[in-house]
PDB file of N, CA and C in Angstrom:
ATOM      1  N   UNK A   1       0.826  -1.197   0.000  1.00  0.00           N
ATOM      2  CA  UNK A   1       0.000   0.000   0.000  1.00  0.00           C
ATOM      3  C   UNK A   1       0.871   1.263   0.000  1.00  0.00           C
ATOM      4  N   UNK A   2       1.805   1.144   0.814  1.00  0.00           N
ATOM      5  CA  UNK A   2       3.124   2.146   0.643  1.00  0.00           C
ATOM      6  C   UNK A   2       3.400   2.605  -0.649  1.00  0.00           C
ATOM      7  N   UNK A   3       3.447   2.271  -1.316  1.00  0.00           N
ATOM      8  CA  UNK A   3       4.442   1.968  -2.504  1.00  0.00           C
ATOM      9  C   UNK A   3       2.999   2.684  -3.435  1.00  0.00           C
ATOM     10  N   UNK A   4       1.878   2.512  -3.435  1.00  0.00           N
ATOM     11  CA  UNK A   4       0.427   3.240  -4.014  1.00  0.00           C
ATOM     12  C   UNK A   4       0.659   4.659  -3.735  1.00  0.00           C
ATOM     13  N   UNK A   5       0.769   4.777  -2.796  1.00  0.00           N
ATOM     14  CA  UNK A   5       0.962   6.085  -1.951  1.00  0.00           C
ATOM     15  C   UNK A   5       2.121   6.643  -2.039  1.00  0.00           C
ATOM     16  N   UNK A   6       3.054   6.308  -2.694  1.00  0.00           N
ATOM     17  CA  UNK A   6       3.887   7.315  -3.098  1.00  0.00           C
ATOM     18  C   UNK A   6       4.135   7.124  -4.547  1.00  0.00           C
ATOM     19  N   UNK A   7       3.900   6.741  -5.196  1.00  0.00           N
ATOM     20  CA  UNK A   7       3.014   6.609  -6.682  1.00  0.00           C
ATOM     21  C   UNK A   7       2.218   8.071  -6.862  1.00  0.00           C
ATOM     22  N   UNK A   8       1.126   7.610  -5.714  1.00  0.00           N
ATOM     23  CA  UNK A   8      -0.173   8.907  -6.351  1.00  0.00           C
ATOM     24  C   UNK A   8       0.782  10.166  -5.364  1.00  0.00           C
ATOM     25  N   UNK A   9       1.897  10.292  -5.100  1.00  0.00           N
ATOM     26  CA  UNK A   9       2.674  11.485  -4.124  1.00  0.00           C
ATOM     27  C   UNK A   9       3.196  12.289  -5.892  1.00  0.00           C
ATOM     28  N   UNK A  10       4.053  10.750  -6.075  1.00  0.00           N
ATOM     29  CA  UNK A  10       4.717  11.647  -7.399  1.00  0.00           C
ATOM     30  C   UNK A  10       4.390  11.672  -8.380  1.00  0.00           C
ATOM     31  N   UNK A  11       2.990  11.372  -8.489  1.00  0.00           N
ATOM     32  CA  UNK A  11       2.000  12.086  -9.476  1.00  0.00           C
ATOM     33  C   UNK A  11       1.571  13.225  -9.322  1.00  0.00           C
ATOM     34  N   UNK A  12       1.513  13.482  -8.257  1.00  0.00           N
ATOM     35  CA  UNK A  12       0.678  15.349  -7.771  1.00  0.00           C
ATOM     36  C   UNK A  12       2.390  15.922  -8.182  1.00  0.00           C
ATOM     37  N   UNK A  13       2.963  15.625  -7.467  1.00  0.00           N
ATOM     38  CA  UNK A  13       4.492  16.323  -8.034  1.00  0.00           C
ATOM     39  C   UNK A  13       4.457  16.610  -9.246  1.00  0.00           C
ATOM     40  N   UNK A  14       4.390  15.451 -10.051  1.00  0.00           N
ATOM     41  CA  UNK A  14       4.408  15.866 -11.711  1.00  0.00           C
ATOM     42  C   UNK A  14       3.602  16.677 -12.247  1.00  0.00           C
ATOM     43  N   UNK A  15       2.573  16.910 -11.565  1.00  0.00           N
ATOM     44  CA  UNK A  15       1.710  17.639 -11.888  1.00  0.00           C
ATOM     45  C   UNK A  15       1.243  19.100 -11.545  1.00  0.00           C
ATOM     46  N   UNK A  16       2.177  19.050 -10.393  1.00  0.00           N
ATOM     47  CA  UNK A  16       1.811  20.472  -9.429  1.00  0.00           C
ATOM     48  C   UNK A  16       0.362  20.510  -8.977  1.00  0.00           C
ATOM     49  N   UNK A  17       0.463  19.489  -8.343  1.00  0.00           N
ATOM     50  CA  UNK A  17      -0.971  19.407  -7.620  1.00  0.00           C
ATOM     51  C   UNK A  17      -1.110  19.182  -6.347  1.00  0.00           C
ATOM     52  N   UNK A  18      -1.915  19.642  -5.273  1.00  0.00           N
ATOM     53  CA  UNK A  18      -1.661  19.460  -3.862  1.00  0.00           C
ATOM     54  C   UNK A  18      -2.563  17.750  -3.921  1.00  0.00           C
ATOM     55  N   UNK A  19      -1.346  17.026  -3.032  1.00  0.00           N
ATOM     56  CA  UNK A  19      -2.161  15.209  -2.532  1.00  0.00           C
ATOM     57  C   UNK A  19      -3.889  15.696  -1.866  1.00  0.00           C
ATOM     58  N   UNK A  20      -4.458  14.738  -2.015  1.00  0.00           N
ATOM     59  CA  UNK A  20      -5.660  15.345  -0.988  1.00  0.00           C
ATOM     60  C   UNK A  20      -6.291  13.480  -0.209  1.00  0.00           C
ATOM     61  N   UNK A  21      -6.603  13.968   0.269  1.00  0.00           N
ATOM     62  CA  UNK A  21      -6.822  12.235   1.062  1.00  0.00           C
ATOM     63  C   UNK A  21      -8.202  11.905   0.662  1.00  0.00           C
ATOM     64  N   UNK A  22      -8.940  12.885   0.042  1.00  0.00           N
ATOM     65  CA  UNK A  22     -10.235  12.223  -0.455  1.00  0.00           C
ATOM     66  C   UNK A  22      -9.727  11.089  -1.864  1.00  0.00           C
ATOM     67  N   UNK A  23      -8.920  11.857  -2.519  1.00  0.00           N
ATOM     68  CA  UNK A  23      -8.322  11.125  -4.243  1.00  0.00           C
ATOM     69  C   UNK A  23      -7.506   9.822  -3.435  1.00  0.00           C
ATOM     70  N   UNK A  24      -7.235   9.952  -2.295  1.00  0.00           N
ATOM     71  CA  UNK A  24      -6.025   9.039  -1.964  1.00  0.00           C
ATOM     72  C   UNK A  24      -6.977   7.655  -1.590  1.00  0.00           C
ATOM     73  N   UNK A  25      -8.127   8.115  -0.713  1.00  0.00           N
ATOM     74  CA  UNK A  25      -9.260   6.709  -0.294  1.00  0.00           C
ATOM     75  C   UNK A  25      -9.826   6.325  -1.538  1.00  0.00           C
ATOM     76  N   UNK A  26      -9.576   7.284  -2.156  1.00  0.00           N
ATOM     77  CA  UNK A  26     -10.808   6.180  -3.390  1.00  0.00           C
ATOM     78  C   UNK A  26     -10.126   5.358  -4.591  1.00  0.00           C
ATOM     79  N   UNK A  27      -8.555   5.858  -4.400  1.00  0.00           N
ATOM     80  CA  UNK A  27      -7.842   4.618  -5.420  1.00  0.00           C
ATOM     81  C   UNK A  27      -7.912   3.449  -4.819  1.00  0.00           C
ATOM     82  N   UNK A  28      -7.636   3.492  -3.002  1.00  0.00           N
ATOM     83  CA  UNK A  28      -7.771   2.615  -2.911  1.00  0.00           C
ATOM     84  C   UNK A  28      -8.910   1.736  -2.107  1.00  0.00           C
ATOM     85  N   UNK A  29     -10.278   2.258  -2.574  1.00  0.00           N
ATOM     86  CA  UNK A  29     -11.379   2.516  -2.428  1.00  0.00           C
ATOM     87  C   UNK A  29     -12.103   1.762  -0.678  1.00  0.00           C
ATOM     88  N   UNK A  30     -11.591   2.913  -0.571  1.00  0.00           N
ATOM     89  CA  UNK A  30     -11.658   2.835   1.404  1.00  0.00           C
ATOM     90  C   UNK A  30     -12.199   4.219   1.814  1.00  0.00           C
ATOM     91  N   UNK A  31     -12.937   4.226   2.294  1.00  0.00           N
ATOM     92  CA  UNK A  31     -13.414   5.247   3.080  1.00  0.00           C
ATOM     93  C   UNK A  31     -12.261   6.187   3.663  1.00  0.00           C
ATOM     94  N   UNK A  32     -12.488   7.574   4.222  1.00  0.00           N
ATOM     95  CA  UNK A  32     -11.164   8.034   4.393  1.00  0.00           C
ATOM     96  C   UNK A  32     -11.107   8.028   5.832  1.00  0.00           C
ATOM     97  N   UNK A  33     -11.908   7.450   6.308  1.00  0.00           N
ATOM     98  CA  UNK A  33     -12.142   6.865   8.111  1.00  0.00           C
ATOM     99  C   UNK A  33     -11.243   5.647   7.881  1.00  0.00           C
ATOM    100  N   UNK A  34     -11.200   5.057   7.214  1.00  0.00           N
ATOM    101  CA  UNK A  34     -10.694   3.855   7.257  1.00  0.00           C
ATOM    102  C   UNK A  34      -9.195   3.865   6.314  1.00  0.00           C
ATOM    103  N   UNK A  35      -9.525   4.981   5.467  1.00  0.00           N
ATOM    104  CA  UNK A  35      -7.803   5.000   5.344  1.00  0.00           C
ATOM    105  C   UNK A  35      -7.062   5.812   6.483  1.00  0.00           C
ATOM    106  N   UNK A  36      -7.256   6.668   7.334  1.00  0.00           N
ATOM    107  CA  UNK A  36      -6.657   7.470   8.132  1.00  0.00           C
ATOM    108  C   UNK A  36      -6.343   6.087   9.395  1.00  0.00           C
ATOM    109  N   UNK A  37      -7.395   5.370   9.383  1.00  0.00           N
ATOM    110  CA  UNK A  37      -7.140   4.389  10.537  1.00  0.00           C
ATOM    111  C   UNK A  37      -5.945   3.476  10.224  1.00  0.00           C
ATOM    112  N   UNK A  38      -5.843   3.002   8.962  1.00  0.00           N
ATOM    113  CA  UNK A  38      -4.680   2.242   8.248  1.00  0.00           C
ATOM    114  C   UNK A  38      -3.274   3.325   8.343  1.00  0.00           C
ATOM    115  N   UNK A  39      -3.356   4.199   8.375  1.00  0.00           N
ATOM    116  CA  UNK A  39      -2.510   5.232   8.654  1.00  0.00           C
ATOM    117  C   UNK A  39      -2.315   5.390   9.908  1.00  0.00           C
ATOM    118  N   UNK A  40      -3.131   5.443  11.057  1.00  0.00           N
ATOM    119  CA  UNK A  40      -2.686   5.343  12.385  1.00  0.00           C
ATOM    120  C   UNK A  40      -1.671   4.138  12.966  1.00  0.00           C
ATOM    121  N   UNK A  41      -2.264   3.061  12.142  1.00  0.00           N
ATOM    122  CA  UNK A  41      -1.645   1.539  12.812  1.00  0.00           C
ATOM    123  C   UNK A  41      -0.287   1.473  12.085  1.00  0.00           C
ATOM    124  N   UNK A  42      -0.410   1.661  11.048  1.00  0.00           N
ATOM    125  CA  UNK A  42       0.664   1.445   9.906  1.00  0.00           C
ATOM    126  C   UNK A  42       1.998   2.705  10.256  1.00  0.00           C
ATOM    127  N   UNK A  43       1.376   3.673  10.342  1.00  0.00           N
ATOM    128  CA  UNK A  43       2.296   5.055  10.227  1.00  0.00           C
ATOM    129  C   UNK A  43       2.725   5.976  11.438  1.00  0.00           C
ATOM    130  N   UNK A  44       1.800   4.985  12.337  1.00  0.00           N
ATOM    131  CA  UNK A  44       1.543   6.168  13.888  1.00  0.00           C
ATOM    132  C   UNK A  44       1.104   8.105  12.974  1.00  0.00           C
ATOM    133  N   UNK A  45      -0.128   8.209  12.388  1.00  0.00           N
ATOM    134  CA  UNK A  45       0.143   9.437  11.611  1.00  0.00           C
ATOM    135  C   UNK A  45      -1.323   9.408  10.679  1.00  0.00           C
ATOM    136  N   UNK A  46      -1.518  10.651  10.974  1.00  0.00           N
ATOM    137  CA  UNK A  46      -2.954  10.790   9.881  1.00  0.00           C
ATOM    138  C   UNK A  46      -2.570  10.962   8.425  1.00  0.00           C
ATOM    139  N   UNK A  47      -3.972  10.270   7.289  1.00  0.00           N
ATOM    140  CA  UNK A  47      -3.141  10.261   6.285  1.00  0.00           C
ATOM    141  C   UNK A  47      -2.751  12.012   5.722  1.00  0.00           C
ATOM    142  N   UNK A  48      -3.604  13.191   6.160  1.00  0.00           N
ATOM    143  CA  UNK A  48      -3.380  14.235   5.943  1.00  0.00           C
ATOM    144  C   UNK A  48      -2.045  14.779   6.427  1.00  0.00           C
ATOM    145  N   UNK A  49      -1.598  14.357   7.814  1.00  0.00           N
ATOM    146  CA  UNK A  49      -0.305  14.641   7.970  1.00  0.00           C
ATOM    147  C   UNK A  49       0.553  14.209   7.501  1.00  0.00           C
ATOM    148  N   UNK A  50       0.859  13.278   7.199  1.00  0.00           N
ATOM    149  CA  UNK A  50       1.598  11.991   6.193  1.00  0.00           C
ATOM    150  C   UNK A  50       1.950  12.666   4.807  1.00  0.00           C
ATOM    151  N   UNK A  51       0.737  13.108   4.164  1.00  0.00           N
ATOM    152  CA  UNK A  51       1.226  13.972   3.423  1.00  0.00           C
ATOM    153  C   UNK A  51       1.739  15.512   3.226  1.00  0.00           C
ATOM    154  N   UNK A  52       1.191  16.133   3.741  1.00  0.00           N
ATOM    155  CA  UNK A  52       2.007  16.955   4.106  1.00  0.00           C
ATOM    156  C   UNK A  52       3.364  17.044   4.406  1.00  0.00           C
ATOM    157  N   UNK A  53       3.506  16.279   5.576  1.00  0.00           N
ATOM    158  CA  UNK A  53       5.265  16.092   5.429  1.00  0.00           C
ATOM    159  C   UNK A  53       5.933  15.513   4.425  1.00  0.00           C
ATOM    160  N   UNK A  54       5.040  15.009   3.187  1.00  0.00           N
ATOM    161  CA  UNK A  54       6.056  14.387   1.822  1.00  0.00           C
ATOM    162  C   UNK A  54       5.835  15.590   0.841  1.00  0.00           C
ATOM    163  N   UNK A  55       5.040  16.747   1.336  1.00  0.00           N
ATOM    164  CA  UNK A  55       4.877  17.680   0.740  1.00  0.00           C
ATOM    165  C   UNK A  55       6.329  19.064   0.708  1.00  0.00           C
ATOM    166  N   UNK A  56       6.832  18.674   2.505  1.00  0.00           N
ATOM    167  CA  UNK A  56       7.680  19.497   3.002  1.00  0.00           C
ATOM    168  C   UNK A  56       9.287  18.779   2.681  1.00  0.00           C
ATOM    169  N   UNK A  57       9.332  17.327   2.189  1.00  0.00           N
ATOM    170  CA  UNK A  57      10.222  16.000   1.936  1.00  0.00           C
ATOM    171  C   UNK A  57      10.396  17.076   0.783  1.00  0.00           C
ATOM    172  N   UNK A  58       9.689  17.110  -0.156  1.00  0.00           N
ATOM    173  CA  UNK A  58       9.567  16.642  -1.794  1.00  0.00           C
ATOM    174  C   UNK A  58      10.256  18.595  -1.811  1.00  0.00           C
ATOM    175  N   UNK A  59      10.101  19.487  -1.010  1.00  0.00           N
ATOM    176  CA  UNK A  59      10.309  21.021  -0.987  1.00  0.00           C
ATOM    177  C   UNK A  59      11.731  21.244  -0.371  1.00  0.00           C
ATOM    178  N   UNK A  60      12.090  20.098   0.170  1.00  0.00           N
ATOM    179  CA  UNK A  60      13.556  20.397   0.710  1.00  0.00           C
ATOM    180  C   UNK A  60      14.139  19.598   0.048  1.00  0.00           C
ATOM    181  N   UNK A  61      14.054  18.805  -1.000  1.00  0.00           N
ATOM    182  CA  UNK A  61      14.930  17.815  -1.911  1.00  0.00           C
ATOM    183  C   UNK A  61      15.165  19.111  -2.856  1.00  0.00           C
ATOM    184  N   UNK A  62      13.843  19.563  -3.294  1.00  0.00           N
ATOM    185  CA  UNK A  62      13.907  20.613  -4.559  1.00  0.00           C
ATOM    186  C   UNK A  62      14.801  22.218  -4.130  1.00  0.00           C
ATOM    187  N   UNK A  63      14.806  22.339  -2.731  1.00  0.00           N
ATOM    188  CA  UNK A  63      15.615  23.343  -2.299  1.00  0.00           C
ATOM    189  C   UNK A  63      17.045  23.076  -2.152  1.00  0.00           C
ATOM    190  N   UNK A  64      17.610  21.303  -2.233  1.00  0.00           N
ATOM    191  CA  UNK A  64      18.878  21.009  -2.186  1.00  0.00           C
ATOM    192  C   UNK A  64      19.572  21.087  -2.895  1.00  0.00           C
ATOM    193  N   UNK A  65      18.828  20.950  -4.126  1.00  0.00           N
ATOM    194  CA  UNK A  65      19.139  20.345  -5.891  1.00  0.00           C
ATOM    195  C   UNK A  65      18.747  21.241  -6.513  1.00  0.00           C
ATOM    196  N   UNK A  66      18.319  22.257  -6.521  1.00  0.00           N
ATOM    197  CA  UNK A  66      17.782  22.890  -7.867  1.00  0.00           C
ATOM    198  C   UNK A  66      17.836  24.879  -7.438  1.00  0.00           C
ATOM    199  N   UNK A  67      17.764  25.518  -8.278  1.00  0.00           N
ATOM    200  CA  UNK A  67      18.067  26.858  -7.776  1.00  0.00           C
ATOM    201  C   UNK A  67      16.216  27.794  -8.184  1.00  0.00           C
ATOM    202  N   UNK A  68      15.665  26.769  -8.213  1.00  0.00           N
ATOM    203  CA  UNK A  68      14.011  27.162  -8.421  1.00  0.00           C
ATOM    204  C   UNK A  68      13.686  28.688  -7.195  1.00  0.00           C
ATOM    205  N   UNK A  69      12.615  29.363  -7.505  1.00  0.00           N
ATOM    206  CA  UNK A  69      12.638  29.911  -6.510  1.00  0.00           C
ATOM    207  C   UNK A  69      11.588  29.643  -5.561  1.00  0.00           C
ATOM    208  N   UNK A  70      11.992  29.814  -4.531  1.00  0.00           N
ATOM    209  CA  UNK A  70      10.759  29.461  -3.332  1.00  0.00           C
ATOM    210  C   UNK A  70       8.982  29.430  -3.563  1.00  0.00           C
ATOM    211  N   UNK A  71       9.045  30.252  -4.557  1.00  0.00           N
ATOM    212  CA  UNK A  71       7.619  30.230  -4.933  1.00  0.00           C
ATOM    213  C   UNK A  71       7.668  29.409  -6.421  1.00  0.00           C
ATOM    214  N   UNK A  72       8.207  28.782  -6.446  1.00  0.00           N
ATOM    215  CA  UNK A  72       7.987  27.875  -7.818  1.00  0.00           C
ATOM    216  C   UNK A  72       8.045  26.729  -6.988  1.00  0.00           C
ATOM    217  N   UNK A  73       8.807  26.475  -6.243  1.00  0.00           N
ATOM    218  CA  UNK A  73       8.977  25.157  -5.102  1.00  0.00           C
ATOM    219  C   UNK A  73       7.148  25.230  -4.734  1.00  0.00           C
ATOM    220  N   UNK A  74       7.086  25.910  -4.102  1.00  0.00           N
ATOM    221  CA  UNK A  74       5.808  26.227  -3.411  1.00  0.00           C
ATOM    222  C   UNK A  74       4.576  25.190  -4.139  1.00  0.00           C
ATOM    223  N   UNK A  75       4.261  25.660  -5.390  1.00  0.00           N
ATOM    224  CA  UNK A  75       3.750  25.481  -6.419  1.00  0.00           C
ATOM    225  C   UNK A  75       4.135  23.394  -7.032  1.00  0.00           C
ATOM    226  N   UNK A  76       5.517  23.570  -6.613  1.00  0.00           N
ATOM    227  CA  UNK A  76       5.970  21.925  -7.600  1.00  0.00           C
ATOM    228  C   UNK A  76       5.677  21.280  -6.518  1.00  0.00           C
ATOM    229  N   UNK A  77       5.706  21.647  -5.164  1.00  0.00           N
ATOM    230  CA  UNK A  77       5.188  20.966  -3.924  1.00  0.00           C
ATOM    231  C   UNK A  77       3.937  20.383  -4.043  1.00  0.00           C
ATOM    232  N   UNK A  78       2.863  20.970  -4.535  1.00  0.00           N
ATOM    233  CA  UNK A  78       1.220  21.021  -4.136  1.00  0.00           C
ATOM    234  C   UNK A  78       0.657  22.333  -3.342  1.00  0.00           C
ATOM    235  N   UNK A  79       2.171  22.966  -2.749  1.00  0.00           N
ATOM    236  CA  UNK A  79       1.480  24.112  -1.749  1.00  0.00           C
ATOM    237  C   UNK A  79       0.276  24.888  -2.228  1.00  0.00           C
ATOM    238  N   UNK A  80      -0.833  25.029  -2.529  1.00  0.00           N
ATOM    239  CA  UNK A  80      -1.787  26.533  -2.929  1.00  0.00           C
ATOM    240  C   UNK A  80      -1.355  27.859  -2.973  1.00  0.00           C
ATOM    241  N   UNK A  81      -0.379  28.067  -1.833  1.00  0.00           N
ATOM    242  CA  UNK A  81       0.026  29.120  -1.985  1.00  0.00           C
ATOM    243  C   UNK A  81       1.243  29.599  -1.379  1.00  0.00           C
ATOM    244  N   UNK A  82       2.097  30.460  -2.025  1.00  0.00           N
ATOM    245  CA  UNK A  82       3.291  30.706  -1.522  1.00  0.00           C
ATOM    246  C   UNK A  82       3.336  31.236   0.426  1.00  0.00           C
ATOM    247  N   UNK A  83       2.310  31.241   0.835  1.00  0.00           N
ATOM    248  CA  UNK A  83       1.920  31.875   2.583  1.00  0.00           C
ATOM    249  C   UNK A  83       1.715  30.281   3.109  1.00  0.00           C
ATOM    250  N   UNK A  84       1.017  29.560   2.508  1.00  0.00           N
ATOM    251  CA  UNK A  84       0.874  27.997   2.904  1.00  0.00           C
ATOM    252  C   UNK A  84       2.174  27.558   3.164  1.00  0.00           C
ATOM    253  N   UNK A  85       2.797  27.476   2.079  1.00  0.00           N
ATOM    254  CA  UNK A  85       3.948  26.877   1.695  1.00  0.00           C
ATOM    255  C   UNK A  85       5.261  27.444   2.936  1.00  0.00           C
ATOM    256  N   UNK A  86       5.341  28.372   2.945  1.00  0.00           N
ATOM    257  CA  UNK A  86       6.319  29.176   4.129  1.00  0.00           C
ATOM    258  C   UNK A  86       5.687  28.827   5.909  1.00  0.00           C
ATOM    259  N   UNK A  87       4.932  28.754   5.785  1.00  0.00           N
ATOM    260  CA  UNK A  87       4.177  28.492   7.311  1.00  0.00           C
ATOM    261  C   UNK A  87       4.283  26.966   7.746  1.00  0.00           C
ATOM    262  N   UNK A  88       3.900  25.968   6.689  1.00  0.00           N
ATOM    263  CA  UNK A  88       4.177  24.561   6.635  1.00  0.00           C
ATOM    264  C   UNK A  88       5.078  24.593   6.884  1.00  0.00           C
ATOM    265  N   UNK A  89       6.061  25.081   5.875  1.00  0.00           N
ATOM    266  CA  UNK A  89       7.577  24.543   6.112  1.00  0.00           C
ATOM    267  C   UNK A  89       7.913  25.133   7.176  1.00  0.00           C
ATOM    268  N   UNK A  90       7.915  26.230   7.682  1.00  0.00           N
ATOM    269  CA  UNK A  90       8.585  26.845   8.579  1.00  0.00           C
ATOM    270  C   UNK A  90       7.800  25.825  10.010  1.00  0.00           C
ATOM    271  N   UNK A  91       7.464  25.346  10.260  1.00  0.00           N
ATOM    272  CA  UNK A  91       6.519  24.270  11.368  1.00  0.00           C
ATOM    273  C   UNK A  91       7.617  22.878  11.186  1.00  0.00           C
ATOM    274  N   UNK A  92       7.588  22.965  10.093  1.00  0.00           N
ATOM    275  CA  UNK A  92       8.035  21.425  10.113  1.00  0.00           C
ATOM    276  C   UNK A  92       9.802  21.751  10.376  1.00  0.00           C
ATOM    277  N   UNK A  93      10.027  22.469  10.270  1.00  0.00           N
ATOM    278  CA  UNK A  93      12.019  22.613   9.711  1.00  0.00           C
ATOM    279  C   UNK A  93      12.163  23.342  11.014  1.00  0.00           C
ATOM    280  N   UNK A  94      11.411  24.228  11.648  1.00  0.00           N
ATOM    281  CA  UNK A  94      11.860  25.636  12.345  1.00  0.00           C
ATOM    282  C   UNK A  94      13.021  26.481  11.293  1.00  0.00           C
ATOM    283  N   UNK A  95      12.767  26.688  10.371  1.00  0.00           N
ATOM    284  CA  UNK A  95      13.283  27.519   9.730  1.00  0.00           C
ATOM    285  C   UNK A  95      12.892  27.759   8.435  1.00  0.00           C
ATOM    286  N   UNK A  96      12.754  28.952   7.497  1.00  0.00           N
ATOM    287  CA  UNK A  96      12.142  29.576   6.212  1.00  0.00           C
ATOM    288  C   UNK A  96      12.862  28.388   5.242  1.00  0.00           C
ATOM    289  N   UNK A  97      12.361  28.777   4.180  1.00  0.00           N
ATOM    290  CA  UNK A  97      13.105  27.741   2.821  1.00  0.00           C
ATOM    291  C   UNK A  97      14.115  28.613   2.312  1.00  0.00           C
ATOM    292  N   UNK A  98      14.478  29.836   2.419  1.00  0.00           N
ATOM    293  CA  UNK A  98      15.526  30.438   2.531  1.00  0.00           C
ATOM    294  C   UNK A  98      17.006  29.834   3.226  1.00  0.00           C
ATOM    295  N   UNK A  99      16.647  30.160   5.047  1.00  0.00           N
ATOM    296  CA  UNK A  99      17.327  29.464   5.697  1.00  0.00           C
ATOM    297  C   UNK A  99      18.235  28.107   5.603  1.00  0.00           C
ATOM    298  N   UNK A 100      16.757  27.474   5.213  1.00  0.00           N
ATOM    299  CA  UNK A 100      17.198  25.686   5.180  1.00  0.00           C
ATOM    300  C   UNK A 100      18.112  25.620   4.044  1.00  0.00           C
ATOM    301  N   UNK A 101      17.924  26.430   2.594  1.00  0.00           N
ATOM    302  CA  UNK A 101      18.772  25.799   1.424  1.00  0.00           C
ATOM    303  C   UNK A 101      20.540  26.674   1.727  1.00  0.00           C
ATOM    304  N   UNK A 102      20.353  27.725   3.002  1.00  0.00           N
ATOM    305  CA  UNK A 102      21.372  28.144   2.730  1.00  0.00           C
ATOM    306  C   UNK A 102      22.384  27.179   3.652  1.00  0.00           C
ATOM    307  N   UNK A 103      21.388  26.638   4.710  1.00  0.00           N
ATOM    308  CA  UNK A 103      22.414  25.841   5.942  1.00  0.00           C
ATOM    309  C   UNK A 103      22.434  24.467   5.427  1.00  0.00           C
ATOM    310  N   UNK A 104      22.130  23.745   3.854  1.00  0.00           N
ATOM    311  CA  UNK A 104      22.746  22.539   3.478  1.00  0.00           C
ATOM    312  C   UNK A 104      23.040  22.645   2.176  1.00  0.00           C
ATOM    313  N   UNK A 105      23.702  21.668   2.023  1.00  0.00           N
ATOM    314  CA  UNK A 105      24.399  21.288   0.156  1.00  0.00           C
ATOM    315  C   UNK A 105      23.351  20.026  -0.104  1.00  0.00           C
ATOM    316  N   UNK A 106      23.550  19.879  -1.662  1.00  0.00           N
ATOM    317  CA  UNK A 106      22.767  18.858  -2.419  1.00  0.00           C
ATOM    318  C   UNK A 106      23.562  17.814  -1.875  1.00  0.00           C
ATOM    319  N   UNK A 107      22.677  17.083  -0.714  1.00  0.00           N
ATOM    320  CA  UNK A 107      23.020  16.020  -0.580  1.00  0.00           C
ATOM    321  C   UNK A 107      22.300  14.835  -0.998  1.00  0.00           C
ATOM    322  N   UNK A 108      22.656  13.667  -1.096  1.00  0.00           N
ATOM    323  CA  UNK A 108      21.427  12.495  -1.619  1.00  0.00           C
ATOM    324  C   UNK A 108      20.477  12.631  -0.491  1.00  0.00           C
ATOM    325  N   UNK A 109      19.234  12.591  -1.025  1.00  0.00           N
ATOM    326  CA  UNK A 109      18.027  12.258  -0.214  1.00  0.00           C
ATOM    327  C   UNK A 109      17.974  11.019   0.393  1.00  0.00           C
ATOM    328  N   UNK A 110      17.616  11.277   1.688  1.00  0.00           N
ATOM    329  CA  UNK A 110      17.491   9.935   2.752  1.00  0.00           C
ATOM    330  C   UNK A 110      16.819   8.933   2.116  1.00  0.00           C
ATOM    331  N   UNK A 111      15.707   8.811   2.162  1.00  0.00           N
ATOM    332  CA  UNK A 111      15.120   7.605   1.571  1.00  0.00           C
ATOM    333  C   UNK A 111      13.864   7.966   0.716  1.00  0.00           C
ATOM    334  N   UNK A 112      13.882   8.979  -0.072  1.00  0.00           N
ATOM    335  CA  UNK A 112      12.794   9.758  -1.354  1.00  0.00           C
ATOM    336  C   UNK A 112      13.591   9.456  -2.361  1.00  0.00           C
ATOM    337  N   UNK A 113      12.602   9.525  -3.364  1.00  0.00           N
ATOM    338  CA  UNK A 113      13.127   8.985  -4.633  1.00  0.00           C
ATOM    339  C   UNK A 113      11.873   9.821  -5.398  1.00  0.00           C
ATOM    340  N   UNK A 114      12.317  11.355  -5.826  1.00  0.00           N
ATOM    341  CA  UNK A 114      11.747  12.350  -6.327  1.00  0.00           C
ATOM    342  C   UNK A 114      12.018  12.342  -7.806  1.00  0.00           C
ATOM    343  N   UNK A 115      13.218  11.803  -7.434  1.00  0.00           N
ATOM    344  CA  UNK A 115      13.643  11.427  -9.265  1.00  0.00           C
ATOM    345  C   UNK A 115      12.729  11.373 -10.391  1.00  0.00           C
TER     346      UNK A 115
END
């Protein structure tokens, strides 16, 4: 099921589209009570948070590797909007997407495969 789910991740990527957990229960046609619950047991993690943080994954790979600007990241993320996009990240990192690309180098990604 993993492996579905980051399938339909780097499809919204390709697409510049934000994940949404309604599109996510019905590929794999589960209620989204019952996918969030498969997400609790499986992930310790709701499936909305889950994504999100592959939202903030997929924005700091593209801030390692690429000289895009923060609001094009924003956008290749799924973010809606460049104020979304800075507030998320800044929650998840404690620090702007500014900050973060200046305090690392393109290093290989832990275990994403954005490729």
């Amino acid at each position: 099921m993993l492996d579905t789910i980051e399938e339909y991740l780097a499809e919204c990527f390709r697409i510049e589209s934000p994940p949404r957990v309604g599109e996510l229960a019905e590929r794999f046609h589960l209620s989204r009570v019952t996918l969030n619950s498969w997400f609790r047991e499986q992930l310790d993690s709701t499936a909305a948070a889950y994504l999100k943080a592959r939202q903030v994954d997929y924005a700091k790979w593209l801030l390692e590797c690429t000289q895009l600007s923060a609001t094009s990241i924003a956008y290749r993320a799924g973010f809606g909007t460049r104020r979304t996009f800075f507030r998320l990240f800044r929650q998840a990192t404690e620090c702007t997407p500014a900050e973060y690309r200046g305090a690392v180098c393109c290093a290989a990604p832990r275990d994403l495969n954005f490729n």
